[in-house]
Protein backbone atom coordinates (compact mmCIF):
# COMPACT_ATOMS: atom_id res chain seq x y z
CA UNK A 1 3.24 27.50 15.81
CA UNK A 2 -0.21 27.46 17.36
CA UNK A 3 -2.73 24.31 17.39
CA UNK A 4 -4.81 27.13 15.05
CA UNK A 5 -2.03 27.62 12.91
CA UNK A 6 -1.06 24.02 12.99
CA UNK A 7 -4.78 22.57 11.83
CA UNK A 8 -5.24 25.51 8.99
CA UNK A 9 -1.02 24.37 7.57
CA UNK A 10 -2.57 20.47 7.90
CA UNK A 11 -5.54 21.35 5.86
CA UNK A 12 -4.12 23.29 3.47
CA UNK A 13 -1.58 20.36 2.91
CA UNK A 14 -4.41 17.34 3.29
CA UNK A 15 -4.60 15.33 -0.02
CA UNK A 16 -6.39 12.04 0.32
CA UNK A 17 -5.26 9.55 -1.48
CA UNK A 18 -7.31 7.60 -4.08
CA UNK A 19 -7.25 3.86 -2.90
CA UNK A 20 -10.54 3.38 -0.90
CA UNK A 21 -8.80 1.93 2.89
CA UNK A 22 -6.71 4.64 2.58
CA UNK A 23 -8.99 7.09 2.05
CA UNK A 24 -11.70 5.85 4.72
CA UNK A 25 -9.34 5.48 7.44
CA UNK A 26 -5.15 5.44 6.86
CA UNK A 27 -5.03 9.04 6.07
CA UNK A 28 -7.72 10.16 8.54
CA UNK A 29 -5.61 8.97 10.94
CA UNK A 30 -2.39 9.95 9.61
CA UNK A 31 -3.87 13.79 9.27
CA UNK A 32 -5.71 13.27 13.29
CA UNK A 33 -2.29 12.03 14.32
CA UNK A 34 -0.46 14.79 12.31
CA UNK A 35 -2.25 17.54 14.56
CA UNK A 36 -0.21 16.54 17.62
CA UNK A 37 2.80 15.19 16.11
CA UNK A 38 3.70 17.83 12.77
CA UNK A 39 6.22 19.84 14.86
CA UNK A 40 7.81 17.49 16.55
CA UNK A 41 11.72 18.52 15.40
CA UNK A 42 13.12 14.76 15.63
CA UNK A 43 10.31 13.55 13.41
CA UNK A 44 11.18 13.92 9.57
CA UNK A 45 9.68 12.47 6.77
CA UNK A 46 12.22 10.38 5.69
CA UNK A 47 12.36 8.97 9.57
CA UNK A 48 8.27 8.28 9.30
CA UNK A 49 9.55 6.31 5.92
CA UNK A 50 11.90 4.39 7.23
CA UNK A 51 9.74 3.82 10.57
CA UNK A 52 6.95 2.56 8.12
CA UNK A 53 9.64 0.35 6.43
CA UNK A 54 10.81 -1.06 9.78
CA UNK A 55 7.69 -1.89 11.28
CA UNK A 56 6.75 -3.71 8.04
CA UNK A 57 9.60 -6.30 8.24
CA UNK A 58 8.63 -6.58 12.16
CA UNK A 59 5.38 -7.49 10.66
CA UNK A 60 6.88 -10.21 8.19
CA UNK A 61 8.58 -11.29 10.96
CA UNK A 62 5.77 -11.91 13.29
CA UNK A 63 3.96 -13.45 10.26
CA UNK A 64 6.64 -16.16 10.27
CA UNK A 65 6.64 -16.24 14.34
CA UNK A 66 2.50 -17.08 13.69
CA UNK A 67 2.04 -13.78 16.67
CA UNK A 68 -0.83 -13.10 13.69
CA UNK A 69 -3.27 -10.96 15.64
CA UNK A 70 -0.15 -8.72 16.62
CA UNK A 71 1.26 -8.79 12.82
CA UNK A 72 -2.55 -7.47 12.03
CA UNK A 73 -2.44 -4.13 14.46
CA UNK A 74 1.07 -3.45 13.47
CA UNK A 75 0.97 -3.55 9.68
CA UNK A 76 -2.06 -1.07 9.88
CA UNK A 77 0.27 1.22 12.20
CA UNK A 78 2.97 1.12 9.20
CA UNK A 79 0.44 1.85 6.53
CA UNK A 80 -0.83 5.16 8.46
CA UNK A 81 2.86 5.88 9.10
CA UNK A 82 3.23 5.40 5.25
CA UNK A 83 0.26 8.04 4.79
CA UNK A 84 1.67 10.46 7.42
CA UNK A 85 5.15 11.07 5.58
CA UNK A 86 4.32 12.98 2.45
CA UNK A 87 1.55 15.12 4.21
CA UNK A 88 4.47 16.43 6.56
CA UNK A 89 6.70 17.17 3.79
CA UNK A 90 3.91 18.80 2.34
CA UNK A 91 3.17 20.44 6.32
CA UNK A 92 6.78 21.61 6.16
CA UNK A 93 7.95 22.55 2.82
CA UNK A 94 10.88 20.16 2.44
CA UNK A 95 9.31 17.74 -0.26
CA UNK A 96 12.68 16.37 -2.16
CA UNK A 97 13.33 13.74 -5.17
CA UNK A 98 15.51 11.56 -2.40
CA UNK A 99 11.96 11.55 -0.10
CA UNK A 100 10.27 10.59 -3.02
CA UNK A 101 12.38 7.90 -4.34
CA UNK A 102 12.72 6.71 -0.51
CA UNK A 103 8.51 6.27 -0.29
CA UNK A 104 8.70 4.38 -3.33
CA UNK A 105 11.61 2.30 -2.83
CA UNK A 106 10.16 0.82 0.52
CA UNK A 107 6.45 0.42 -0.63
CA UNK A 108 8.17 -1.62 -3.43
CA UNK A 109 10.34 -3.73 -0.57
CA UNK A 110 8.20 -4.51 2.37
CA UNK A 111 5.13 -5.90 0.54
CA UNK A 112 6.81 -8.70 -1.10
CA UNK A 113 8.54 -9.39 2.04
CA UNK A 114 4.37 -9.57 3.72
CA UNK A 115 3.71 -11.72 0.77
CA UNK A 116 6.67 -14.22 1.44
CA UNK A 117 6.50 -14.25 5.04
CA UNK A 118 2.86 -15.60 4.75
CA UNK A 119 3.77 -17.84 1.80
CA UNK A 120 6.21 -19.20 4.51
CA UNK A 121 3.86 -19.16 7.54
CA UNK A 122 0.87 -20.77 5.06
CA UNK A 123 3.44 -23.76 3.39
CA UNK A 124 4.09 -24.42 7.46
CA UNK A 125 0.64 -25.06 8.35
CA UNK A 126 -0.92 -26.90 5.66
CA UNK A 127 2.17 -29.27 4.00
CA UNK A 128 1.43 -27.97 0.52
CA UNK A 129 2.93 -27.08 -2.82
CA UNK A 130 -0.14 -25.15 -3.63
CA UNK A 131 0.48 -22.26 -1.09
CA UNK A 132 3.96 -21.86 -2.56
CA UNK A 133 2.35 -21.73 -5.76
CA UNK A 134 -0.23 -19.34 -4.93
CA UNK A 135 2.47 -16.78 -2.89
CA UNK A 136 5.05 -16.85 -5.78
CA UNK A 137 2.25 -15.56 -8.49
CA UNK A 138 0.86 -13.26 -5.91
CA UNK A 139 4.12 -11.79 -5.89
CA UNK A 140 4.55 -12.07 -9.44
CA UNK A 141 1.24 -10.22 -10.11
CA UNK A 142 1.90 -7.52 -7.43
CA UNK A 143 5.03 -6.70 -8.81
CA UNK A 144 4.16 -6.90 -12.68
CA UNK A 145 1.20 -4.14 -12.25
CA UNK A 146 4.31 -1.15 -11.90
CA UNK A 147 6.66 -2.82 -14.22
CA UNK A 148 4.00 -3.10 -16.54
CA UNK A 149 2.89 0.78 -16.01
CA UNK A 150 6.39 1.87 -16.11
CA UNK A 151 6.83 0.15 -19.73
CA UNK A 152 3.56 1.22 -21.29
CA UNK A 153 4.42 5.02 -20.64
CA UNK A 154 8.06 4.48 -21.41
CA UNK A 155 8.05 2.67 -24.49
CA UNK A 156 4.75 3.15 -25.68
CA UNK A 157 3.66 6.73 -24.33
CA UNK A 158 0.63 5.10 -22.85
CA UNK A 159 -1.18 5.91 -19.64
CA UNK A 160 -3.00 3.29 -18.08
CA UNK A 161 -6.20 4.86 -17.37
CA UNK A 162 -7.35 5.27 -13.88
CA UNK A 163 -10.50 3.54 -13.44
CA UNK A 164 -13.16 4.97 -11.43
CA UNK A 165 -10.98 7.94 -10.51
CA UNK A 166 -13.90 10.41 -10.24
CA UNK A 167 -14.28 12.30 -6.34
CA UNK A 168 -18.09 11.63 -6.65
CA UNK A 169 -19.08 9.02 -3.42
CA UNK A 170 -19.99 6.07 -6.00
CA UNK A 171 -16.12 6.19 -7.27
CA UNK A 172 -14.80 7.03 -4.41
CA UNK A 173 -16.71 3.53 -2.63
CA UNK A 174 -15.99 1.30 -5.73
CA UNK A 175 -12.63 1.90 -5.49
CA UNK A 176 -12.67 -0.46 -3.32
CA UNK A 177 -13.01 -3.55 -5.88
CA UNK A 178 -9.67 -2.76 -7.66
CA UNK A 179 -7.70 -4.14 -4.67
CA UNK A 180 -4.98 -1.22 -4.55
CA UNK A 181 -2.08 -1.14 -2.33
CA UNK A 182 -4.51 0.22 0.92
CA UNK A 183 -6.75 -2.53 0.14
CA UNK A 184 -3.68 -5.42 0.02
CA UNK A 185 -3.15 -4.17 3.60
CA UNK A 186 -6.51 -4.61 4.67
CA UNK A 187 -7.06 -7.72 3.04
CA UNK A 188 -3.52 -9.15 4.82
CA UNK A 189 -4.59 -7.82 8.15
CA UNK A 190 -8.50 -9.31 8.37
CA UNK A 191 -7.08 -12.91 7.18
CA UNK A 192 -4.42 -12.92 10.26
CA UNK A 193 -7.44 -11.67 12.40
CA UNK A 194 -9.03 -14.85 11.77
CA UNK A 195 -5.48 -16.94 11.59
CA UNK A 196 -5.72 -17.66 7.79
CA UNK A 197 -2.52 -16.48 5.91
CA UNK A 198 -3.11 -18.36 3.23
CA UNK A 199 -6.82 -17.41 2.25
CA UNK A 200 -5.06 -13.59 2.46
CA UNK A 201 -2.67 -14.95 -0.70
CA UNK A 202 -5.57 -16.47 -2.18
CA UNK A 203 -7.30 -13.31 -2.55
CA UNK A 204 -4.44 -10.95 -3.23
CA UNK A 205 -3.47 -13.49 -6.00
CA UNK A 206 -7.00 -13.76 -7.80
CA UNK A 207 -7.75 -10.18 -7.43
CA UNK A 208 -4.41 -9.47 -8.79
CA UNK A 209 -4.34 -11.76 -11.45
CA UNK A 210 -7.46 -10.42 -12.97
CA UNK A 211 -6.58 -6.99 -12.67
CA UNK A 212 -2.85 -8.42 -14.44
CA UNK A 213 -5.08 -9.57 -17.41
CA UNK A 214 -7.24 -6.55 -17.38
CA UNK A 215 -4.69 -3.59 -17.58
CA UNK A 216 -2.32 -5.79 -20.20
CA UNK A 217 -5.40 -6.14 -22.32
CA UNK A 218 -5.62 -2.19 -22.16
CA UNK A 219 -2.21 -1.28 -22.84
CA UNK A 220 -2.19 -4.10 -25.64
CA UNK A 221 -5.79 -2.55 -27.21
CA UNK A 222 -4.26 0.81 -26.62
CA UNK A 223 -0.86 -0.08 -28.89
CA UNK A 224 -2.85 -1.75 -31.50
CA UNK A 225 -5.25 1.33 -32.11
CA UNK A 226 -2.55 4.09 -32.18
């Protein structure tokens, strides 16, 4: 296939996702990188998946180490690996159930492991109960959110509503005060720019505590009215 060929399949195939980081820069790069990369034969997206999932722990890992500048770059380069996978499924034609459950299974794995590698790394440096505390609901509220989903549409046919979903540049820009998945990776990486693991679970676990409260307020309103 032709670069030409190659860069009308990618934008054909482009979907940006929703979350705001993701949208302003992971999948801009994932698409850029995509251009040179898409027919590489070895590359699969199930291998992008797992590479995403690998590099992930690494960055747990180095979390731990306290290499937190390194840990920084490196979870970024597993979130655009994340964004590349589906686009060259997409690019190829070989989308499958197993590729989906595999992109879901390992976004639902390696950030809990982020989250208890800097609960570790913060407990280390400053002595304290309250940085245990604050990673264990962090974790709690980060996994809740899809249990939560998964149990309004199952057992109540409820959708949680997606808030500020329009493609308009206002939603598009707020989006970025709902502290999605893109922006949990953002928020980890600028806190172990400036060495502070434990301001990174103070914000993911007030952000998503409130949004916790929020969206089981919804689905609570929502039963109640139908």
């Amino acid at each position: 296939m032709t670069y030409s060929e190659r860069k009308k399949r990618l934008e054909e195939t482009f979907k940006p996702r929703e979350e705001w980081w993701s949208r302003v820069f992971a999948t801009p790069v994932a698409n850029a990188a995509l251009h040179v990369v898409a027919d590489w034969k070895f590359l699969t997206p199930n291998r992008l998946t797992m590479a995403s999932f690998v590099l992930t722990i690494m960055t747990a890992g180095l979390i731990v180490y306290g290499a937190h500048i390194a840990a920084a770059i490196l979870l970024q380069v597993a979130y655009i690996l994340d964004c590349m996978d589906g686009q060259l499924a997409r690019y190829r034609g070989v989308s499958s159930e197993f590729g989906s459950f595999l992109d879901k299974w390992s976004d639902f794995v390696k950030f809990p492991m982020i989250i208890i590698a800097l609960t570790v790394a913060s407990t280390e440096h400053v002595h304290s109960m309250s940085s245990t505390v604050t990673g264990f609901l962090a974790l709690l509220f980060i996994c809740y959110q899809p249990y939560l989903r998964f149990l309004a549409k199952s057992e109540l046919s409820i959708e949680t509503s997606k808030t500020l979903a329009g493609n308009d540049f206002f939603h598009r820009n707020m989006r970025f005060f709902l502290f999605e998945e893109a922006q949990w990776y953002l928020t980890v990486s600028l806190c172990l720019f400036v060495d502070s693991p434990l301001w990174a679970l103070r914000i993911l676990c007030l952000t998503q505590g409130i949004i916790c409260c929020a969206e089981t307020y919804r689905v609570f309103k929502s039963a109640n009215s139908s």
